[in-house]
Protein backbone atom coordinates (compact mmCIF):
# COMPACT_ATOMS: atom_id res chain seq x y z
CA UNK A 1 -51.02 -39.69 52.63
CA UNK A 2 -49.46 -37.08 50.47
CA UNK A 3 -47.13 -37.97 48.10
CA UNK A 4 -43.97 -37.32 47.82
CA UNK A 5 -41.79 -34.76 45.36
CA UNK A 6 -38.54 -33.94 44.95
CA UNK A 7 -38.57 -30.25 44.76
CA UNK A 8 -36.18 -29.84 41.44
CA UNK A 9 -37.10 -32.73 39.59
CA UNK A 10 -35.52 -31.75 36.38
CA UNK A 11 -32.53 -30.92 38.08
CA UNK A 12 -31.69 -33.77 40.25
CA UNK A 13 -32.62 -36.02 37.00
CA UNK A 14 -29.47 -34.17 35.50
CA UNK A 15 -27.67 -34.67 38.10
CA UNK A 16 -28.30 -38.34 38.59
CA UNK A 17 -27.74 -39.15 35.02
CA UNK A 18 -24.23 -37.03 35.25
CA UNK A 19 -23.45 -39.23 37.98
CA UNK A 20 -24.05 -42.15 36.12
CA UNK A 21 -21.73 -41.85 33.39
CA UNK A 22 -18.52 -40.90 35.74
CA UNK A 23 -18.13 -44.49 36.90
CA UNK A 24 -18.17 -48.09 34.72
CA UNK A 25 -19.80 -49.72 37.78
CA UNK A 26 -23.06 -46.86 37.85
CA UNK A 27 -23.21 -47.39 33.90
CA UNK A 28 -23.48 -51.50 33.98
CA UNK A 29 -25.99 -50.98 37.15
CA UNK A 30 -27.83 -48.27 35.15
CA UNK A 31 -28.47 -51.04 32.40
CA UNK A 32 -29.46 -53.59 34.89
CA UNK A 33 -31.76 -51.49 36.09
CA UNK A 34 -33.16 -51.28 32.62
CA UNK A 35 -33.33 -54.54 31.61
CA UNK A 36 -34.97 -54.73 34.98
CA UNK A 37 -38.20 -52.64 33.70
CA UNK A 38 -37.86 -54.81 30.45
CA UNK A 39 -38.69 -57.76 32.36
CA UNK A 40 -41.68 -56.23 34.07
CA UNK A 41 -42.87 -55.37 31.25
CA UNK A 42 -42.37 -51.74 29.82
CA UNK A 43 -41.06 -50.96 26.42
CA UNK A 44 -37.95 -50.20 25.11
CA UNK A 45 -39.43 -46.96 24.50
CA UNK A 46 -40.75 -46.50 28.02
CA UNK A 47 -37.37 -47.13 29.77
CA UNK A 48 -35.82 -45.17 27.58
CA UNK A 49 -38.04 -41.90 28.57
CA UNK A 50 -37.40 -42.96 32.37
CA UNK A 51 -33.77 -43.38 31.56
CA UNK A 52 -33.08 -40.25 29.65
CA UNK A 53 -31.47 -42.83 26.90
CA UNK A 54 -32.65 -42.95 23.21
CA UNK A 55 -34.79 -46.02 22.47
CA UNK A 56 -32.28 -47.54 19.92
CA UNK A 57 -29.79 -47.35 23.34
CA UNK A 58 -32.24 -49.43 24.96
CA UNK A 59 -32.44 -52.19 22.59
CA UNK A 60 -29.02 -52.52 21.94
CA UNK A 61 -28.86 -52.94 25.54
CA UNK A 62 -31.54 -55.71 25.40
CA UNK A 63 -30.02 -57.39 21.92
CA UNK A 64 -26.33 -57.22 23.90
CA UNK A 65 -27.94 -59.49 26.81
CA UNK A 66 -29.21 -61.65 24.66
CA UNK A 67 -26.16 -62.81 22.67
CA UNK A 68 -24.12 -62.40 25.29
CA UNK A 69 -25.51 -62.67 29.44
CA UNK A 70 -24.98 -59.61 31.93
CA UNK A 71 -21.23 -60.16 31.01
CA UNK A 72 -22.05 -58.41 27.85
CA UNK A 73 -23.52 -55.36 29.47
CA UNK A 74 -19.97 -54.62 31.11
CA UNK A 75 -18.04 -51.65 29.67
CA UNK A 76 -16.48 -52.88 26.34
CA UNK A 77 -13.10 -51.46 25.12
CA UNK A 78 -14.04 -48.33 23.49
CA UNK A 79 -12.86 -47.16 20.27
CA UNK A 80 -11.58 -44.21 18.92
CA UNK A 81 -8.45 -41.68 19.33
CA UNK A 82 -6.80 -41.81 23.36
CA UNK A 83 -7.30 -38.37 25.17
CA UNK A 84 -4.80 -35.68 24.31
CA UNK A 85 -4.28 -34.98 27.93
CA UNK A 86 -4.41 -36.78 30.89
CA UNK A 87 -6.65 -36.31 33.67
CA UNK A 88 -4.51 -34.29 36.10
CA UNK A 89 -3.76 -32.00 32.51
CA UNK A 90 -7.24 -32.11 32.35
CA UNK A 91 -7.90 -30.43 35.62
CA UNK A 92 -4.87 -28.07 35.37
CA UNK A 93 -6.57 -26.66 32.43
CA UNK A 94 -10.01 -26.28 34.26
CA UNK A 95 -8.26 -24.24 36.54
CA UNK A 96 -6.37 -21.98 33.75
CA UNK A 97 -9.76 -21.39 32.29
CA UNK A 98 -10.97 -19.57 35.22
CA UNK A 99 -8.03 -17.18 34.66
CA UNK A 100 -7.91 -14.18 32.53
CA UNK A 101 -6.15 -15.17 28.72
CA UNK A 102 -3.85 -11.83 29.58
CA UNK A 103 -2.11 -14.06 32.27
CA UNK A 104 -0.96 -17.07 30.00
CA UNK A 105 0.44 -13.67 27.59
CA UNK A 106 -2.64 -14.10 25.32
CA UNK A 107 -4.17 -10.68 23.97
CA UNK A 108 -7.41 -11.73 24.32
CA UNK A 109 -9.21 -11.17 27.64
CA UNK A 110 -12.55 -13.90 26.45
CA UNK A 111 -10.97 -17.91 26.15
CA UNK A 112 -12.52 -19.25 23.09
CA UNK A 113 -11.83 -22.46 21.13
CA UNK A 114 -8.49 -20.42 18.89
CA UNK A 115 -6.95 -19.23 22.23
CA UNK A 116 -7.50 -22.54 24.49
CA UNK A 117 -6.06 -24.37 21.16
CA UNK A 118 -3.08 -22.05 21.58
CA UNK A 119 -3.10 -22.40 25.40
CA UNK A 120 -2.89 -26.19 25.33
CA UNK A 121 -0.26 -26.44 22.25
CA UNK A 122 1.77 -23.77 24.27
CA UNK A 123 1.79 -24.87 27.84
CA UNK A 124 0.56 -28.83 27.44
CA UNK A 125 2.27 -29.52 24.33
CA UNK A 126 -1.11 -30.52 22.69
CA UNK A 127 -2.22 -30.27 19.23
CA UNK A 128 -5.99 -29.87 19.63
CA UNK A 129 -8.27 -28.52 16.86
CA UNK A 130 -10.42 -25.11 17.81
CA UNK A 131 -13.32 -28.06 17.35
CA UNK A 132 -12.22 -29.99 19.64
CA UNK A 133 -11.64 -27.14 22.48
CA UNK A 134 -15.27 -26.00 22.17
CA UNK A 135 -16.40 -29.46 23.21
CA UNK A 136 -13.48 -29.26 25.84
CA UNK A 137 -15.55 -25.74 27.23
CA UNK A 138 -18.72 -27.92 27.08
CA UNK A 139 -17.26 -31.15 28.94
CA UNK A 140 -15.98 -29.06 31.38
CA UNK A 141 -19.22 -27.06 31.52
CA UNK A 142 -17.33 -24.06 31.09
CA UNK A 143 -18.49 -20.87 28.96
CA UNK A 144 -16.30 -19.00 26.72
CA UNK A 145 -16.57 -15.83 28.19
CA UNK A 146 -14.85 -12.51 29.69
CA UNK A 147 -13.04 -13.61 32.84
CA UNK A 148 -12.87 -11.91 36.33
CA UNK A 149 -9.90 -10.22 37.66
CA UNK A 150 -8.73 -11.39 41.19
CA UNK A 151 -9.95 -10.09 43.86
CA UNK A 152 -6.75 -7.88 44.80
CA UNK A 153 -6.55 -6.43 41.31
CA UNK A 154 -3.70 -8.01 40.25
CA UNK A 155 -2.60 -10.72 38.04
CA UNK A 156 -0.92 -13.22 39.74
């Protein structure tokens, strides 16, 4: 029998692991399914490799079972400064940035982290850092570059 092969591996592994971080449910079954390999035997370093996860991921996963059960493998409260916006701002703003700068009155026509951080402290009220708007281009997998006119022409 021939086996079997998915026909963009690399891809759909990107994919897969994307999906696994968008829900808490997909991450705690993602570490299940790691401690599952422990237990039949593969390294921290193996699962790792087959997870796309850094080894010292893996045996934090392993050390939090340990002390604590699968309880401890749920999502913990995470740390660290709230979101600036909310999700719905969130998506508003992945739809400005498909829009030329020239139609939020911005001189540039290429969004880049200055002109986002102007964007969002002009129409979202938000004080973000030009630092912090390049990794808003990268979660959003959007590239600072020259945007398209619409289709008619015209700005809207």
């Amino acid at each position: 029998m021939k086996r079997r092969q998915i026909a963009d591996a690399e891809a759909t592994r990107v994919a897969i692991q994307r999906e696994v971080t968008r829900s808490e449910a997909a991450r705690y079954e993602h570490r299940l399914h790691g401690l599952l390999l422990l237990t039949a035997g593969l390294s921290c370093r193996q699962v790792a490799v087959l997870f796309g996860e850094s080894s010292t991921t893996v045996q934090r996963w392993m050390r939090r079972f340990e002390s604590g059960g699968l309880q401890a493998l749920r999502e913990q409260k995470r740390s660290g400064r709230p979101h600036r916006l909310n999700a719905a701002q969130r998506r508003q703003v992945e739809a400005d940035l498909r829009m030329d700068p020239l139609y939020f009155g911005f001189a540039a026509r290429v969004w880049n982290g200055r002109v986002l951080a102007a964007h969002l402290r002009r129409h979202y009220a938000a004080d973000v850092g030009v630092r912090q708007c390049q990794r808003i281009f990268r979660q959003l997998r959007a590239r600072r570059r020259r945007s398209r006119p619409p289709a008619n022409g015209m700005l809207r």
